[in-house]
C-alpha atoms as a PDB file:
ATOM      1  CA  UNK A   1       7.781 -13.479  30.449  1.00  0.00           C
ATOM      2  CA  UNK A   2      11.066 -14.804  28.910  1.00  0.00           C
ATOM      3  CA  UNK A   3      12.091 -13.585  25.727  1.00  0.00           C
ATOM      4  CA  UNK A   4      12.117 -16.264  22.769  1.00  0.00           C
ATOM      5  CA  UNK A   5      13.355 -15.920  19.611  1.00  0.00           C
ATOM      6  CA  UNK A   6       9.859 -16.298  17.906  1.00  0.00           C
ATOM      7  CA  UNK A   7       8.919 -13.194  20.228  1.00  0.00           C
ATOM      8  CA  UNK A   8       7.252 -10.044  18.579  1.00  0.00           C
ATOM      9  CA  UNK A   9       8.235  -7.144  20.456  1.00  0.00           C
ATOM     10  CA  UNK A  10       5.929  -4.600  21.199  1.00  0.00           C
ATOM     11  CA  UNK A  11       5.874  -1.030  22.123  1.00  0.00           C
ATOM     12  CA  UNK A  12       3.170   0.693  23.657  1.00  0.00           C
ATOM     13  CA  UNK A  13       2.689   4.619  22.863  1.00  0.00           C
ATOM     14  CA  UNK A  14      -0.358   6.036  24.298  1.00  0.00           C
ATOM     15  CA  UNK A  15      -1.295   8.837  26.781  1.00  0.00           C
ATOM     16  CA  UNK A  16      -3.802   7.046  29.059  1.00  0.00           C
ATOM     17  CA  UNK A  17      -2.409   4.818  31.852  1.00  0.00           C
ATOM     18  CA  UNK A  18      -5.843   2.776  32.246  1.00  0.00           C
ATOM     19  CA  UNK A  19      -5.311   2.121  28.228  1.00  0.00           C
ATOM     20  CA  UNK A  20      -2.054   1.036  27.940  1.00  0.00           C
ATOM     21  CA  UNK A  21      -2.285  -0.966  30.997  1.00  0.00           C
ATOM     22  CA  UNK A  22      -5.029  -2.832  29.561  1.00  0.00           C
ATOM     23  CA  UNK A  23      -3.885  -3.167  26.223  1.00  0.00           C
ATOM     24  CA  UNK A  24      -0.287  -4.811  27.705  1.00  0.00           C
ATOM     25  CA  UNK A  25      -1.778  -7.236  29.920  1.00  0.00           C
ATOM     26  CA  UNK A  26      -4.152  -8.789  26.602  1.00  0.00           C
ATOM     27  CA  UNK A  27      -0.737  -8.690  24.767  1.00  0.00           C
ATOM     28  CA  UNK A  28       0.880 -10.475  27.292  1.00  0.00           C
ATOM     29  CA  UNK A  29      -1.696 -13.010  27.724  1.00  0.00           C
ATOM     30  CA  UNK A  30      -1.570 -13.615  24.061  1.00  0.00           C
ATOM     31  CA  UNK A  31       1.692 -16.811  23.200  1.00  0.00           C
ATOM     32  CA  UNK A  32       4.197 -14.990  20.913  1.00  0.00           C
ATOM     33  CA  UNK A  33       4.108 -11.688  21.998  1.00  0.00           C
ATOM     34  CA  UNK A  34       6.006  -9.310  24.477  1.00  0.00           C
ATOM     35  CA  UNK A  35       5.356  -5.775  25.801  1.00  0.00           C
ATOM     36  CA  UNK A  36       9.207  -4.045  25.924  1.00  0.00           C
ATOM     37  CA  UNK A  37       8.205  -1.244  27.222  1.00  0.00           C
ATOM     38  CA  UNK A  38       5.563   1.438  27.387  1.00  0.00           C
ATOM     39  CA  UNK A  39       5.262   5.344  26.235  1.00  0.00           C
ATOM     40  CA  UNK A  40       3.038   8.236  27.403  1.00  0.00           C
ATOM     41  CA  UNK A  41       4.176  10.707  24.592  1.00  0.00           C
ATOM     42  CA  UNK A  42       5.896  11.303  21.170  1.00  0.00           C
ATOM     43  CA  UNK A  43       9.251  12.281  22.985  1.00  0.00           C
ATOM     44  CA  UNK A  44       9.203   9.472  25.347  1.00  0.00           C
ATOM     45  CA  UNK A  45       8.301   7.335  22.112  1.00  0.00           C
ATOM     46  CA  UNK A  46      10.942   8.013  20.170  1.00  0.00           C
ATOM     47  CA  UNK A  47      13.678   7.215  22.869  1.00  0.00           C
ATOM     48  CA  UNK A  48      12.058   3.932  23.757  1.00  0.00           C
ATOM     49  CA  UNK A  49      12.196   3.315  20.076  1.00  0.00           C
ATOM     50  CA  UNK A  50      15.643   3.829  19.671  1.00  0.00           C
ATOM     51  CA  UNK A  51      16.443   2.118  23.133  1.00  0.00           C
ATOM     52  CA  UNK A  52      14.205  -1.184  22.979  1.00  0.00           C
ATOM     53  CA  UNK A  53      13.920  -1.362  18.999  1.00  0.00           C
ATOM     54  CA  UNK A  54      10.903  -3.157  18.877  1.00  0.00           C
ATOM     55  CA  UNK A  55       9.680  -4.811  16.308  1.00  0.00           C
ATOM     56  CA  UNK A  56       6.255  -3.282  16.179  1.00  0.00           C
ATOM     57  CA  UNK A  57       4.798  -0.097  17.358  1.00  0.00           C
ATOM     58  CA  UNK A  58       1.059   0.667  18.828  1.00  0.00           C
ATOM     59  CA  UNK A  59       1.023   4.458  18.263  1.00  0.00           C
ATOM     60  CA  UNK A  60      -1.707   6.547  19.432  1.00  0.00           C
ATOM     61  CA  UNK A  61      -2.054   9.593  17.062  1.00  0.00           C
ATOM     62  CA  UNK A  62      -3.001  12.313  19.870  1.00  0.00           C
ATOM     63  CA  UNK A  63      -0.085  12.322  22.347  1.00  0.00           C
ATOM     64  CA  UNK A  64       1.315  15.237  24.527  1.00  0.00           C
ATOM     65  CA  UNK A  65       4.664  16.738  23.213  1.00  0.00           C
ATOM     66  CA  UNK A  66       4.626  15.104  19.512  1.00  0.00           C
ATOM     67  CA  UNK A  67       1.200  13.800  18.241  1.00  0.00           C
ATOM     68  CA  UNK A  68       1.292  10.264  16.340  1.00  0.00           C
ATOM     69  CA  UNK A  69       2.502  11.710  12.846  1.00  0.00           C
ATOM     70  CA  UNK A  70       5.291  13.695  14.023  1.00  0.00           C
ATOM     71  CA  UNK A  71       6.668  10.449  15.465  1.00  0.00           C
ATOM     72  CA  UNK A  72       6.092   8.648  12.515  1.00  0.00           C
ATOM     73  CA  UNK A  73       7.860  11.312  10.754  1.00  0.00           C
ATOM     74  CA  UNK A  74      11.245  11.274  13.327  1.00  0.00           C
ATOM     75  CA  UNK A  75      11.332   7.659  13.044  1.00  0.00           C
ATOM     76  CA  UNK A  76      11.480   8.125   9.074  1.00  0.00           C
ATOM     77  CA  UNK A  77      14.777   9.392   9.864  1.00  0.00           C
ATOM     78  CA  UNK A  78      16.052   6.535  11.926  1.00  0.00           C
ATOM     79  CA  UNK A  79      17.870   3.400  10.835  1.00  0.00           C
ATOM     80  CA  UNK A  80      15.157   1.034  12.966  1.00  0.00           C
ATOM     81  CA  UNK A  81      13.036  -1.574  11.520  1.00  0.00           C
ATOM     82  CA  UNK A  82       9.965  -1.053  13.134  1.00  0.00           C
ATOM     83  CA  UNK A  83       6.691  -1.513  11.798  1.00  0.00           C
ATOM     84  CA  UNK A  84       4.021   0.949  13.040  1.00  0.00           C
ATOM     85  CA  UNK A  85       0.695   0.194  13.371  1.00  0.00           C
ATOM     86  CA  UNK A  86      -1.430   3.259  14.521  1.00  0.00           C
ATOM     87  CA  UNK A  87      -4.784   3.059  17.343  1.00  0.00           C
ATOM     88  CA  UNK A  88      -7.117   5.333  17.395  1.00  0.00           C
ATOM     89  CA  UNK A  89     -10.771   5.875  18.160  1.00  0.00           C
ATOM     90  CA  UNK A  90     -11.375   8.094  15.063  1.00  0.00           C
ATOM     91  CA  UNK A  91      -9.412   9.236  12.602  1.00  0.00           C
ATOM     92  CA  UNK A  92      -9.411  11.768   9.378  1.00  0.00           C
ATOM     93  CA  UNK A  93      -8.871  10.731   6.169  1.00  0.00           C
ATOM     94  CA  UNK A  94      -6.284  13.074   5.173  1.00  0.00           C
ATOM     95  CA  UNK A  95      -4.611  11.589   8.888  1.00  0.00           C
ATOM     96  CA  UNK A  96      -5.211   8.200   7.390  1.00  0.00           C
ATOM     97  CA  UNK A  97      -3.569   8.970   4.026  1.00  0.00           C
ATOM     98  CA  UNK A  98      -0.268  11.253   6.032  1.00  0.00           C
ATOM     99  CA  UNK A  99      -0.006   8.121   8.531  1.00  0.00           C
ATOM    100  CA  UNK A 100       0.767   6.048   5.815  1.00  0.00           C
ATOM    101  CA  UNK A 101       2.639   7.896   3.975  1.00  0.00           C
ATOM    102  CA  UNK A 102       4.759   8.546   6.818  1.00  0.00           C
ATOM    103  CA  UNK A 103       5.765   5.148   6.999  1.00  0.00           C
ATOM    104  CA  UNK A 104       2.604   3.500   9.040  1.00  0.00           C
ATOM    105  CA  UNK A 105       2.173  -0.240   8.334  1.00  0.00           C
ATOM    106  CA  UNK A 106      -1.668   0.065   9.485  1.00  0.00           C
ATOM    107  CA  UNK A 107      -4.690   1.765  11.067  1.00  0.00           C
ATOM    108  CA  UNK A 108      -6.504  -0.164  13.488  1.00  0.00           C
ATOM    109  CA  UNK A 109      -9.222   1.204  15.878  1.00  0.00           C
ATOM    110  CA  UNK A 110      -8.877   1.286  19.763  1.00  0.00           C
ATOM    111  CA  UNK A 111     -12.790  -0.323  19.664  1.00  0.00           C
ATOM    112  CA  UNK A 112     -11.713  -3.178  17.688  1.00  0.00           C
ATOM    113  CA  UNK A 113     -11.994  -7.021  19.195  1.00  0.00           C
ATOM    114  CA  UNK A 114      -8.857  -8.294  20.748  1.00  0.00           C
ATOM    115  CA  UNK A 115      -8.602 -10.985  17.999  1.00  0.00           C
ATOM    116  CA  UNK A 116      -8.696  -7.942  15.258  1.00  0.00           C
ATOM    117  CA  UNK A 117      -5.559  -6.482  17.469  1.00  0.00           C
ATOM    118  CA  UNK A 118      -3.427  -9.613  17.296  1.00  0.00           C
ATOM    119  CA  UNK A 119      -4.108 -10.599  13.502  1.00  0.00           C
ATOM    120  CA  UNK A 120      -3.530  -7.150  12.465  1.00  0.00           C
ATOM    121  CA  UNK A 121       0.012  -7.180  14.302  1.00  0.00           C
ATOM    122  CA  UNK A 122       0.615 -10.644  12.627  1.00  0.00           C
ATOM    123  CA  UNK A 123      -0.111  -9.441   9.489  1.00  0.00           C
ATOM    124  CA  UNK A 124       2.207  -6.530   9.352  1.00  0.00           C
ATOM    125  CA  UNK A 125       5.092  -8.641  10.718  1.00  0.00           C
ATOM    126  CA  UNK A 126       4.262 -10.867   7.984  1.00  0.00           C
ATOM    127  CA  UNK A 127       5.034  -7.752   6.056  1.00  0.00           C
ATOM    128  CA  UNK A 128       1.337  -7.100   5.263  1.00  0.00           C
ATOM    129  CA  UNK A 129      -0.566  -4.059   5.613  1.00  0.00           C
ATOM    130  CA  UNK A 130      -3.653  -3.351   7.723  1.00  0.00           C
ATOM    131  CA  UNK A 131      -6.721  -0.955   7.525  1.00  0.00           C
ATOM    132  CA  UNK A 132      -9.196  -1.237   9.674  1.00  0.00           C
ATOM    133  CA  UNK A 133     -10.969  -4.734  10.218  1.00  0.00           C
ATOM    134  CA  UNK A 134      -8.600  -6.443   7.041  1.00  0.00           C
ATOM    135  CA  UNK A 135      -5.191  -6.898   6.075  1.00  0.00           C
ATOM    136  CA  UNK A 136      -3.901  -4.980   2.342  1.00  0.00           C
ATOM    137  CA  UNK A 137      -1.305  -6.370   0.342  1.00  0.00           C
ATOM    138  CA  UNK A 138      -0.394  -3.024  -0.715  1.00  0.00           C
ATOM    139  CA  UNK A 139      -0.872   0.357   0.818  1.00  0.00           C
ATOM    140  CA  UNK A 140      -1.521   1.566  -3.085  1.00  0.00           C
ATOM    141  CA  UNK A 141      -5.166   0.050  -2.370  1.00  0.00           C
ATOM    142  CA  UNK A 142      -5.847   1.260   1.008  1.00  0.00           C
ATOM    143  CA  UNK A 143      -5.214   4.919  -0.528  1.00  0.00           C
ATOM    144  CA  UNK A 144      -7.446   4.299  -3.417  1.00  0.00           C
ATOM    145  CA  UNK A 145     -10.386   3.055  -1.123  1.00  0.00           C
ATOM    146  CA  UNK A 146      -9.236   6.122   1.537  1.00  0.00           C
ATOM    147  CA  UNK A 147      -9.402   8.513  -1.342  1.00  0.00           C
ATOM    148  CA  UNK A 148     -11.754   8.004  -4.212  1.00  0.00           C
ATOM    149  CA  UNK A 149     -10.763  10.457  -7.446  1.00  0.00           C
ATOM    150  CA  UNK A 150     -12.686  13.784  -7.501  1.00  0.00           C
ATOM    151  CA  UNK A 151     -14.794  14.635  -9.741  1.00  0.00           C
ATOM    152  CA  UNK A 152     -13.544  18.501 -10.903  1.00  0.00           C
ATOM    153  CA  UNK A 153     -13.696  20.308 -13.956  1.00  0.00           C
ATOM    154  CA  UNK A 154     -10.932  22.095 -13.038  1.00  0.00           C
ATOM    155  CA  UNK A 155      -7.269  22.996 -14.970  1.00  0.00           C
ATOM    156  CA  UNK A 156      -5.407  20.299 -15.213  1.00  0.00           C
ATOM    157  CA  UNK A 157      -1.182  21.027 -14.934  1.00  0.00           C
ATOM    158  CA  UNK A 158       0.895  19.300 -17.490  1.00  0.00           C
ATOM    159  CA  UNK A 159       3.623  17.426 -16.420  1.00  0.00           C
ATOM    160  CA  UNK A 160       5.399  15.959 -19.384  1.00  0.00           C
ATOM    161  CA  UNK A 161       4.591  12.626 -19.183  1.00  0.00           C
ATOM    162  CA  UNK A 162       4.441  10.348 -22.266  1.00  0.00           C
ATOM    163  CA  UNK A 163       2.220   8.152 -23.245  1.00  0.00           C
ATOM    164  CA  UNK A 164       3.549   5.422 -21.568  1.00  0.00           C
ATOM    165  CA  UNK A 165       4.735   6.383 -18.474  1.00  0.00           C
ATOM    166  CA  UNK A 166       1.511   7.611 -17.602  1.00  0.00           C
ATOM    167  CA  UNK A 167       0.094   3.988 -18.817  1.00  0.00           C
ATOM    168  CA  UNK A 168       2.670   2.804 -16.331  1.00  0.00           C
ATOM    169  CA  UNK A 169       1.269   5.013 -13.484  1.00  0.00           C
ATOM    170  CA  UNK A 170      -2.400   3.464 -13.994  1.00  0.00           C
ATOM    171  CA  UNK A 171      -1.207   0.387 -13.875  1.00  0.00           C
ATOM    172  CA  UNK A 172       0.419   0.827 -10.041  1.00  0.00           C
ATOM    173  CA  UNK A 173      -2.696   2.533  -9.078  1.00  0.00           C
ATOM    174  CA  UNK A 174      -4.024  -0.573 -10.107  1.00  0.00           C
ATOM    175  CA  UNK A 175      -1.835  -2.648  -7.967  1.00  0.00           C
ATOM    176  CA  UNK A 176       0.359  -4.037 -10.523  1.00  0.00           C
ATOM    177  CA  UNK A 177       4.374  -4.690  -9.204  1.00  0.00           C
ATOM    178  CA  UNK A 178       7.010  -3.735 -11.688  1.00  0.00           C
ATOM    179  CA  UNK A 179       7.386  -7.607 -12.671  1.00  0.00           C
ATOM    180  CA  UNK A 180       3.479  -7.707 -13.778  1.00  0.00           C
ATOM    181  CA  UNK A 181       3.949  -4.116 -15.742  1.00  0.00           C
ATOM    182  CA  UNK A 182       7.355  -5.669 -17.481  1.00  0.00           C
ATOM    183  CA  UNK A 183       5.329  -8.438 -18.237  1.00  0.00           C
ATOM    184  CA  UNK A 184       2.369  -6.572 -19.806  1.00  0.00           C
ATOM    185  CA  UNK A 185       4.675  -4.440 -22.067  1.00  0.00           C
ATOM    186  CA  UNK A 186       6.874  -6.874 -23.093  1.00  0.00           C
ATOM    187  CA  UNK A 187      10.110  -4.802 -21.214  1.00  0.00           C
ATOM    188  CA  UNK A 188      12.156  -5.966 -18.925  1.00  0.00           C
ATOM    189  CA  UNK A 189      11.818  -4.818 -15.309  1.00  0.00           C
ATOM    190  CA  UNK A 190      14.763  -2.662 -15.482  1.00  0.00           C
ATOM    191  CA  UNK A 191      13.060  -1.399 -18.271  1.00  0.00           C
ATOM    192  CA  UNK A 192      10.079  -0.573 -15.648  1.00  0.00           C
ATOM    193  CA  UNK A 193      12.234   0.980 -13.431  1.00  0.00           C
ATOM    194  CA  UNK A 194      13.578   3.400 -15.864  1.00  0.00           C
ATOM    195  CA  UNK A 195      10.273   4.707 -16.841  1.00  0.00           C
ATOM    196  CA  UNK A 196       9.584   4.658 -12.738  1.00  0.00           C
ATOM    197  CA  UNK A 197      13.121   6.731 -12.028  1.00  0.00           C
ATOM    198  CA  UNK A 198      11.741   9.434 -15.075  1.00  0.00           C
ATOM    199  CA  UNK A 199       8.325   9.561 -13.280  1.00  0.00           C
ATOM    200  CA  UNK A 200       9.551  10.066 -10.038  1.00  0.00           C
ATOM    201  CA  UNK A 201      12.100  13.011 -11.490  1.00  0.00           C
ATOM    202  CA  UNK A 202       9.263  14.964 -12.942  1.00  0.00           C
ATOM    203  CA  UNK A 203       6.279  14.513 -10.345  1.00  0.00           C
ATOM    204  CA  UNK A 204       9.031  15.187  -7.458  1.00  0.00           C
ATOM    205  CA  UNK A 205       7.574  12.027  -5.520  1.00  0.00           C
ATOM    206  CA  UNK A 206       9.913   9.210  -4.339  1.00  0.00           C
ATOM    207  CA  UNK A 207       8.296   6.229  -4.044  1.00  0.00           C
ATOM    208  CA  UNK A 208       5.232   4.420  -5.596  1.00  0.00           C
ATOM    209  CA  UNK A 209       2.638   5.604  -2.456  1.00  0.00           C
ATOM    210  CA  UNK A 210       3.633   9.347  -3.032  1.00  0.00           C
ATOM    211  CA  UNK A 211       2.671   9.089  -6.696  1.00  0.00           C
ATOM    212  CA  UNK A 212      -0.225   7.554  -6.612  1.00  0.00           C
ATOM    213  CA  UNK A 213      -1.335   9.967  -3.881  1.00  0.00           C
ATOM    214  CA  UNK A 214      -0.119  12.872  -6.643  1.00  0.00           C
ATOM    215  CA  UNK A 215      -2.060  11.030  -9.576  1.00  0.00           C
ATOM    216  CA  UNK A 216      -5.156  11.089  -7.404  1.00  0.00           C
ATOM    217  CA  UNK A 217      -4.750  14.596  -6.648  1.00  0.00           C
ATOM    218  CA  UNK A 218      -3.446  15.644 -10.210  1.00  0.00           C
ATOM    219  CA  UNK A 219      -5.547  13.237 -12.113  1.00  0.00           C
ATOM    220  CA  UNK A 220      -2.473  12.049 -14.355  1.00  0.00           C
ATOM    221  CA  UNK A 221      -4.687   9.172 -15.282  1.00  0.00           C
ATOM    222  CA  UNK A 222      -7.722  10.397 -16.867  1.00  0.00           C
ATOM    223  CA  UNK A 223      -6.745  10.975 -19.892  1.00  0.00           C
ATOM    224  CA  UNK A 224      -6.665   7.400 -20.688  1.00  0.00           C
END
């Protein structure tokens, strides 16, 4: 198959031949897309990444050498823009919740139709993301259906947050971009990302998944 502009490239990581020989030849049967190459484990992965820099990545979470999330975690470190959409048969929540915040544009099982497959890798090169059987807007969602808040009567730590900042965390928990919070309060969105720089600096997180994950854990948002 030649290689057109309008071309996703695709990278296969699994361990099973019969797999990955299947899933390439119902990629390559499918307009638009093209297989650059295929992986049997997390090292091999991780030099095919760097080599073919494909657009998007099938990652199976159970490989020899370096399982699914340690690869996520290398390619952290590398200057690639590849989107990452993890197979598997079954997964954990707490894998679910560490895939993405490793980076992982989706979750998509290996039983899934074919049609599932191709949307879901449309959808995160549209810059979507993808759980399951659906495409998210915003991994801040996924996590909140992933991990419902616990119900605990335990200690809560203090974390010097005022009033409004943690007002500001409900509202990304809620889904709202720094534009719709700006708009709610009245402040501009450099305003917003003031408030977000302070939060960050106290909580220790770095971007908006991590905190959320930490307000879930913490409950920073029961109070209100």
């Amino acid at each position: 198959m030649n290689n057109q502009p309008e071309d996703i490239g695709i990278l296969i990581a699994d361990d099973h031949p019969i797999f990955r020989e299947g899933l390439r030849k119902v990629l390559e049967a499918q307009p638009g897309f093209l297989v650059l190459g295929e992986a049997a484990d997390g090292e091999q992965t991780l030099k095919l990444a760097r080599q073919l820099k494909p657009m998007i990545l099938l990652l199976d979470i159970r490989m020899p050498h370096l399982s699914g999330l340690e690869v996520l975690r290398e390619l952290k470190t590398l200057a690639i823009p590849i989107r990452t959409l993890v197979l598997t048969a079954a997964l954990e929540k707490d894998q679910m919740l560490e895939a993405f915040q490793l980076g992982a544009r989706g979750i998509i099982l290996k039983h899934a139709p074919t049609d599932v497959l191709f949307q879901s890798i449309r959808s995160v090169v549209a810059g979507q993301f993808w759980l399951g059987y659906e495409s998210v807007p915003d991994p801040v969602q996924a996590i909140l259906e992933i991990k419902p808040r616990a119900d605990t009567g335990a200690s809560r730590p203090k974390f010097c947050l005022t009033r409004r900042e943690t007002e500001i965390i409900a509202l990304i928990e809620g889904g709202y971009t720094n534009k719709d919070i700006a708009k709610k309060f009245g402040v501009s969105e450099h305003t917003v990302k003031h408030h977000l720089s302070s939060i960050f600096g106290k909580l220790g997180v770095s971007n908006r998944l991590e905190l959320v994950l930490f307000s879930i854990d913490h409950h920073l948002t029961d109070c209100l």
